[in-house]
Protein backbone atom coordinates (compact mmCIF):
# COMPACT_ATOMS: atom_id res chain seq x y z
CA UNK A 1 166.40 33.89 -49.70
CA UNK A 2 168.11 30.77 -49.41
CA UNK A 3 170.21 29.04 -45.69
CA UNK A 4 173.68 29.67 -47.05
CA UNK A 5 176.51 32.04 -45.53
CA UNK A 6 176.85 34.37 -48.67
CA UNK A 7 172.82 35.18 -48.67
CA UNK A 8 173.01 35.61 -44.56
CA UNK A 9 175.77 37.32 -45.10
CA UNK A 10 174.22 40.02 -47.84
CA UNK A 11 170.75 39.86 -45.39
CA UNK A 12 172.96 41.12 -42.65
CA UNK A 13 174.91 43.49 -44.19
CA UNK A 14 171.55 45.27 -45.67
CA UNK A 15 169.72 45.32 -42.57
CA UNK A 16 172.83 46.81 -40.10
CA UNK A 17 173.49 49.40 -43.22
CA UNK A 18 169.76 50.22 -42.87
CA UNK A 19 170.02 51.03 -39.23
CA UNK A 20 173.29 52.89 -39.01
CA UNK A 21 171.71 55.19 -41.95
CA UNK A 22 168.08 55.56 -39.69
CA UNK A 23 170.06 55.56 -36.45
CA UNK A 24 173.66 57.01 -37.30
CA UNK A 25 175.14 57.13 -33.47
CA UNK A 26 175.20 53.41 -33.29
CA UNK A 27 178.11 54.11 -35.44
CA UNK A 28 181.49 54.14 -33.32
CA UNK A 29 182.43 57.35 -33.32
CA UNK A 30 185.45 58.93 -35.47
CA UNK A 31 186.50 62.54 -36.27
CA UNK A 32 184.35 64.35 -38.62
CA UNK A 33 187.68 65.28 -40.70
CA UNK A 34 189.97 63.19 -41.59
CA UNK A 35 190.54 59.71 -43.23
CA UNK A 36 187.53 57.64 -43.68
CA UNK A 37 187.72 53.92 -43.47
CA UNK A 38 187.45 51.94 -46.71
CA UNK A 39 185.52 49.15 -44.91
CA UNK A 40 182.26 50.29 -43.44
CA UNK A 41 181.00 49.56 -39.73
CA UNK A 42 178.12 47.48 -41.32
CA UNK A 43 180.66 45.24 -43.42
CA UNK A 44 183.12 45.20 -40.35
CA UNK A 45 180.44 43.20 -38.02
CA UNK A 46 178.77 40.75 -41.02
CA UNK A 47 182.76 39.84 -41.33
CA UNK A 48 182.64 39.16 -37.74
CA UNK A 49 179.61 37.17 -37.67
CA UNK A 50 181.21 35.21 -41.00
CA UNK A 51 184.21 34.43 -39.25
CA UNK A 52 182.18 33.11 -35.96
CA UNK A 53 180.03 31.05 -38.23
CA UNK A 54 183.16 29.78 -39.94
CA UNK A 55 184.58 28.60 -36.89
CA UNK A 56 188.12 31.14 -37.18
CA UNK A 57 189.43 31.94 -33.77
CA UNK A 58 191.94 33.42 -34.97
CA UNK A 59 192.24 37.39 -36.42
CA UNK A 60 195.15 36.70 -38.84
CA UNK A 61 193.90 33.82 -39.78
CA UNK A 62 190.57 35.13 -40.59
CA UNK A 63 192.01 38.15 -42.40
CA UNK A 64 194.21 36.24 -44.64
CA UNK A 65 191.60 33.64 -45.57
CA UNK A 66 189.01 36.65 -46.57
CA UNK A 67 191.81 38.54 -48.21
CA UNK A 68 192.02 35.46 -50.53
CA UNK A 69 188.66 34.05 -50.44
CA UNK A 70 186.04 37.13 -49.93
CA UNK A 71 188.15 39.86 -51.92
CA UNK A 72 184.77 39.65 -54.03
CA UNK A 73 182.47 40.55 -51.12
CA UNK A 74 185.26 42.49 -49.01
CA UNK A 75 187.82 44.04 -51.51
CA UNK A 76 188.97 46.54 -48.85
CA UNK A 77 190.08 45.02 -45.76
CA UNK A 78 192.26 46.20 -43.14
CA UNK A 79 195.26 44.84 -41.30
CA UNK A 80 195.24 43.00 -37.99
CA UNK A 81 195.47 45.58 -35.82
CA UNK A 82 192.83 47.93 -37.10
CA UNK A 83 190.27 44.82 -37.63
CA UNK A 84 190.79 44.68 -34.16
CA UNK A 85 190.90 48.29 -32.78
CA UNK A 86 187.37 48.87 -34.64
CA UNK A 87 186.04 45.98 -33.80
CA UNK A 88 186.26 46.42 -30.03
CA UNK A 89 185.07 50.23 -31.16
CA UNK A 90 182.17 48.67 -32.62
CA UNK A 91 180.94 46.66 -29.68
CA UNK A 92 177.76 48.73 -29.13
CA UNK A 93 176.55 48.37 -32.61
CA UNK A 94 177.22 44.59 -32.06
CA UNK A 95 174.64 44.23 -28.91
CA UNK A 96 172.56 46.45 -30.07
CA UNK A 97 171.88 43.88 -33.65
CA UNK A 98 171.47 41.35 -31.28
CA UNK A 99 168.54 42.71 -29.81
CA UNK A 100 167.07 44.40 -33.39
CA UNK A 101 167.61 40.95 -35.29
CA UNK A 102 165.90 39.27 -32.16
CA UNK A 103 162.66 41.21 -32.38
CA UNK A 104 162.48 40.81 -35.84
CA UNK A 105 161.76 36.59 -35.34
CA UNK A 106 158.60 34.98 -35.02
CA UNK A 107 160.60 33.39 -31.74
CA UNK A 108 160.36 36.70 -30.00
CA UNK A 109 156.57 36.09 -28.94
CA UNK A 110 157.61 32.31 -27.09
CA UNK A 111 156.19 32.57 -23.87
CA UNK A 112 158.54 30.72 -22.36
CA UNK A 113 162.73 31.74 -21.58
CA UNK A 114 165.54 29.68 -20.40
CA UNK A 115 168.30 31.36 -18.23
CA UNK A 116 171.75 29.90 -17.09
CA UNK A 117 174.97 30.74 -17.50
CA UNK A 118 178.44 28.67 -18.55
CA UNK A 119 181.92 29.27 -17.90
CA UNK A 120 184.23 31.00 -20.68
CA UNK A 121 187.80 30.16 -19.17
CA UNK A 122 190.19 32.86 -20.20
CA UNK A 123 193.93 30.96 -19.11
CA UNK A 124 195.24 28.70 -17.28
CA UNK A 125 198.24 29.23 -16.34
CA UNK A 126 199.25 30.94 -12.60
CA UNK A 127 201.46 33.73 -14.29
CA UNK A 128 197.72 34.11 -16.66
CA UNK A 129 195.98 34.58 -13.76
CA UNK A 130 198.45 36.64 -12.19
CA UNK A 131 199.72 39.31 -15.20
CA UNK A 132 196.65 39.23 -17.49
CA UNK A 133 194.44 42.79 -17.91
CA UNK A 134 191.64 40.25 -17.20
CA UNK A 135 192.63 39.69 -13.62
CA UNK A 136 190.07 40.83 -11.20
CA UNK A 137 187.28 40.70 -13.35
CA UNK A 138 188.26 36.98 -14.61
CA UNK A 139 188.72 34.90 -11.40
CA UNK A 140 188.06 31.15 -10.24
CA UNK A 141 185.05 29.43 -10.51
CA UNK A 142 183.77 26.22 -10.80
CA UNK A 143 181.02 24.46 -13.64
CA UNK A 144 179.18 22.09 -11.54
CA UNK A 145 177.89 20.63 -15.35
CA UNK A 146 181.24 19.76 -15.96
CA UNK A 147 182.56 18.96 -12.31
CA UNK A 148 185.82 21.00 -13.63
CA UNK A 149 187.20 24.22 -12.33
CA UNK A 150 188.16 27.33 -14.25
CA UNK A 151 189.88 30.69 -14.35
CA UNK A 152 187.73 33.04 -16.41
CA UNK A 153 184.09 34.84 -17.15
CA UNK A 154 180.79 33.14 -16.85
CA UNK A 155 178.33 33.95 -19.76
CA UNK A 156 174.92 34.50 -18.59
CA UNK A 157 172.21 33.92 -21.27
CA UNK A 158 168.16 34.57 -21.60
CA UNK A 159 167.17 32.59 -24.38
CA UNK A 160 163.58 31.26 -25.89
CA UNK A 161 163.17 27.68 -26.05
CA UNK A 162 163.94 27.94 -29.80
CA UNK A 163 167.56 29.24 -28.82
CA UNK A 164 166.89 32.78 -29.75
CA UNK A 165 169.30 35.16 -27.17
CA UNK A 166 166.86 37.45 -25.26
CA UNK A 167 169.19 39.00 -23.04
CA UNK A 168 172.69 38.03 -22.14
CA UNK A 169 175.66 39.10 -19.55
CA UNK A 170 179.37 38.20 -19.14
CA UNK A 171 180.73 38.38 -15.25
CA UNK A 172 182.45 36.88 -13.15
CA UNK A 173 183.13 33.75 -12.29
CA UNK A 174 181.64 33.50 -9.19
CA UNK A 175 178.97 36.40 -9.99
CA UNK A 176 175.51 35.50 -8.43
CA UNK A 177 173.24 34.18 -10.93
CA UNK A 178 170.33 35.87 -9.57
CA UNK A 179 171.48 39.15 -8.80
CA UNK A 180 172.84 38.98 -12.81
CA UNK A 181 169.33 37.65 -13.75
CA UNK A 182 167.25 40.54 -12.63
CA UNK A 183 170.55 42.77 -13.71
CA UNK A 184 169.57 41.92 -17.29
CA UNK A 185 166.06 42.20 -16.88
CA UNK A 186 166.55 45.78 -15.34
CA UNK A 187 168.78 46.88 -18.36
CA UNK A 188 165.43 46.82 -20.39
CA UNK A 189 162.50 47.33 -18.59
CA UNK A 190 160.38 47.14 -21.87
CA UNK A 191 162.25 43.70 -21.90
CA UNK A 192 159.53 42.04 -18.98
CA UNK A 193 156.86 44.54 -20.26
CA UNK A 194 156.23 43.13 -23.41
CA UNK A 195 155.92 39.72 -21.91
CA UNK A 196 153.60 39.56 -19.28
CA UNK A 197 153.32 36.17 -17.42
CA UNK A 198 156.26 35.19 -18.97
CA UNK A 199 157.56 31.77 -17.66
CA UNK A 200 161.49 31.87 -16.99
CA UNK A 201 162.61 27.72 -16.45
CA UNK A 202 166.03 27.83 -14.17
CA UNK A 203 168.04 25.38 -12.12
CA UNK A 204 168.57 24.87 -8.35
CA UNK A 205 170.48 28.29 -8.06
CA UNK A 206 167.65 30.45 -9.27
CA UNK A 207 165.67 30.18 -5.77
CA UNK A 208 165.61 32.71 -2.93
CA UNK A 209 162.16 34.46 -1.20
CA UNK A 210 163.11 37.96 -2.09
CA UNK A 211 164.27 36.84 -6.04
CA UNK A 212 161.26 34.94 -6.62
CA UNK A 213 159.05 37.96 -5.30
CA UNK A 214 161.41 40.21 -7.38
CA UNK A 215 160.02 38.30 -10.40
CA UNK A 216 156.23 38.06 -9.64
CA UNK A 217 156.23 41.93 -9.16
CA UNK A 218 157.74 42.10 -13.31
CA UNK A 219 155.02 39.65 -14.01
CA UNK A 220 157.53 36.70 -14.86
CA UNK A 221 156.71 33.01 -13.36
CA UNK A 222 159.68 31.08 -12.43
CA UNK A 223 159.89 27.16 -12.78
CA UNK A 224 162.85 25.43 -10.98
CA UNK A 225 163.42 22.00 -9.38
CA UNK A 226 162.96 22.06 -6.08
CA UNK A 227 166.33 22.36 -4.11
CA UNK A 228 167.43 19.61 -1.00
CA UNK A 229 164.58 19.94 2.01
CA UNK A 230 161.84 21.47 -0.15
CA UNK A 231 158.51 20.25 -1.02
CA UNK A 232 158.52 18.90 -4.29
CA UNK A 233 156.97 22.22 -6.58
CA UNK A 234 153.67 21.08 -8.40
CA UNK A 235 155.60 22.34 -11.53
CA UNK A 236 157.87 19.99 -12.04
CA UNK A 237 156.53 17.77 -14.53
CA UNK A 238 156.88 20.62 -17.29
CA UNK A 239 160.18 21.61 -15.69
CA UNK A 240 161.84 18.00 -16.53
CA UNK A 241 161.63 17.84 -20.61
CA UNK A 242 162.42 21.58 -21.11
CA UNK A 243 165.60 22.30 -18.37
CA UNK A 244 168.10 20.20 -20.77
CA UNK A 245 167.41 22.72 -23.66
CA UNK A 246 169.76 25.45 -22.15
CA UNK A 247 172.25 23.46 -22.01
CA UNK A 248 171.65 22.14 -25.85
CA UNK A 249 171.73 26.33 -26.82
CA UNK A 250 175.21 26.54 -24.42
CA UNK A 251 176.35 23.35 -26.63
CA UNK A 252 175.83 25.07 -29.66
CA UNK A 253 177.70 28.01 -28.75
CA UNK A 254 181.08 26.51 -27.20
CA UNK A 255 180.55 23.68 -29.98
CA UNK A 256 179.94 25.62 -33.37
CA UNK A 257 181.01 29.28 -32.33
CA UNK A 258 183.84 28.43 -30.04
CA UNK A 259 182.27 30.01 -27.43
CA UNK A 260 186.19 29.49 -25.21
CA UNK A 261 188.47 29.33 -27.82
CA UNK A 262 187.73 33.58 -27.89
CA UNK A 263 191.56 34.85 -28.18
CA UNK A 264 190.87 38.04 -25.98
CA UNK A 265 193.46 39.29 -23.83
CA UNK A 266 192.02 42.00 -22.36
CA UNK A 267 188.22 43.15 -21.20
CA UNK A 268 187.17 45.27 -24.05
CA UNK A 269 188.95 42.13 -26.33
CA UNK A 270 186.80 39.44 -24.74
CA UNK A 271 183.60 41.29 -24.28
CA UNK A 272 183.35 42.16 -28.09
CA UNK A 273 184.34 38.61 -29.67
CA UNK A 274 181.53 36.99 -26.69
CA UNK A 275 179.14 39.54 -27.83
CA UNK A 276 180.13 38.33 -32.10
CA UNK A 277 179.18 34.79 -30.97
CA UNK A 278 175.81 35.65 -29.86
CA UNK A 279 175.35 37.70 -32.87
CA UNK A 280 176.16 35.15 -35.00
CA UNK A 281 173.71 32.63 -33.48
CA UNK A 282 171.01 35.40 -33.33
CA UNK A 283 171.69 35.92 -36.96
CA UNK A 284 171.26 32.72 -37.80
CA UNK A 285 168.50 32.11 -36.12
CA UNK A 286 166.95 35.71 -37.48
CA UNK A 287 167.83 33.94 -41.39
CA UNK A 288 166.74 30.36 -40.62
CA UNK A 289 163.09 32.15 -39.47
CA UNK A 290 162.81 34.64 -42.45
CA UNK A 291 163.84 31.26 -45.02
CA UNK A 292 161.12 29.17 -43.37
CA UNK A 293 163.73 26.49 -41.81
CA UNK A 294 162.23 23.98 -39.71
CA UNK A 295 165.08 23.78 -37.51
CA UNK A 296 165.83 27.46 -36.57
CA UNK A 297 168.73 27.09 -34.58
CA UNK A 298 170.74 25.32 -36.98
CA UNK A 299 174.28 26.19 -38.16
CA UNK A 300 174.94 23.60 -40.11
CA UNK A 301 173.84 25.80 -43.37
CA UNK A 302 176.96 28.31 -42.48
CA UNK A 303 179.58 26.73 -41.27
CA UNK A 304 181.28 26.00 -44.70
């Protein structure tokens, strides 16, 4: 195999047509009579992945360009609206690559993770926050990275060093990171189980008696700096050169997948395109590892 879109793109397609045929209920579900679609699930999410890697953020866009460009790969596509409709159908299928393509990396082993999390605004205007199926869920927050205020979601990502998604949440604004941290490591307990002693490197808001004990009974070691009126922690000198790489893995996704420039109007809308993003940097992390790159996170290969 060869770092280009078109082989990623044929990898990916295989191995999600390979699962839905061993495990058939990751399929979204549809009536067993009646009109089949012409474009399968397992085409429907590599287009979805392309487009991320591409850098479309928008549907129609997208849709015409393949229609003219990848009628070759993707003779039957369908319109707008039933791109759309499936995809959002398709959203468990989506996470659940994420986390098949992940295990299959030699980055899956790292003993050490990453967490933080990063704002995805969602509007900005009062009648946005005001009239839009995202209110109450979306809500104000602020990026203290950025020194800016928002109105939106906050993306909530377990990563290797390597950049490789481990786990990954979308909340709130103002959702504690904590809480969401040992949320995600909860949702799969084999998650903490298969990496005993695993050392989880977090900022100033990962602290707290009761978190940090929450951790040490899963086995995990947290590294943070140490917050205003603590001791300095003897960890800190391997803290320093590693805490910058979350944000270069945040970088990546906001700068080369468009991490805020998402489109969704509604929950299910957002949820699904966030959740294509992380694919698509899983995926090409899961195709830079089985080509032998050097640099596995690297886009650069797909984005053209």
């Amino acid at each position: 195999m060869t770092p280009d879109l078109n082989t990623l793109a044929t990898a990916l397609y295989v191995r999600i047509d390979d699962w839905l045929r061993a495990f058939p209920d990751l399929a979204p579900w549809r009536p067993a009579t009646g009109i089949q679609p012409r474009l399968s699930d397992a085409e429907l999410v590599t287009l979805a992945v392309m487009s991320a890697l591409l850098g479309f953020t928008s549907e129609r866009r997208w849709l015409r360009y393949a229609r003219t460009d990848l009628a070759v790969m993707f003779p039957r596509l369908p319109g707008q609206s039933g791109y759309n409709k499936r995809l959002r159908a398709a959203s468990v299928l989506v996470v659940h690559m994420i986390q098949m393509l992940g295990r299959d990396t030699s980055l899956w082993s790292d003993d050490v993770w990453v967490v933080d999390s990063t704002p995805v605004e969602c509007g900005r205007s009062r009648d946005t926050t005001r009239r839009s199926e995202l209110a109450g869920w979306a809500e104000y927050g602020y990026c203290a990275s950025h020194s800016r205020f928002f109105w939106g979601l906050r993306l909530h990502l377990l990563c290797t060093l390597g950049g490789l998604p481990v786990a990954f949440a979308l909340t709130g604004a103002k959702a504690d990171e904590r809480a969401t941290l040992l949320d995600m490591l909860g949702a799969d307990p084999d998650l903490a189980a298969r990496h005993p002693g695993q050392t989880i490197i977090g900022d100033r808001h990962y602290y707290g008696r009761a978190f940090e004990h929450a951790l040490t009974e899963g086995d995990l070691v947290l590294l943070r700096p140490a917050r205003k009126g603590e001791p300095e922690r003897p960890t800190v000198h391997l803290f320093k050169p590693l805490r910058q790489t979350i944000e270069s893995i945040n970088q990546t996704l906001k700068g080369h997948l468009d991490l805020e420039r998402h489109g969704g109007r509604t929950p299910a809308g957002v949820a699904v395109r966030i959740a294509v993003r992380v694919l698509a940097l899983t995926a090409a992390i899961w195709h830079n590892d089985h080509t032998g790159q050097q640099v596995k996170r690297s886009l650069t290969a797909f984005d053209h």
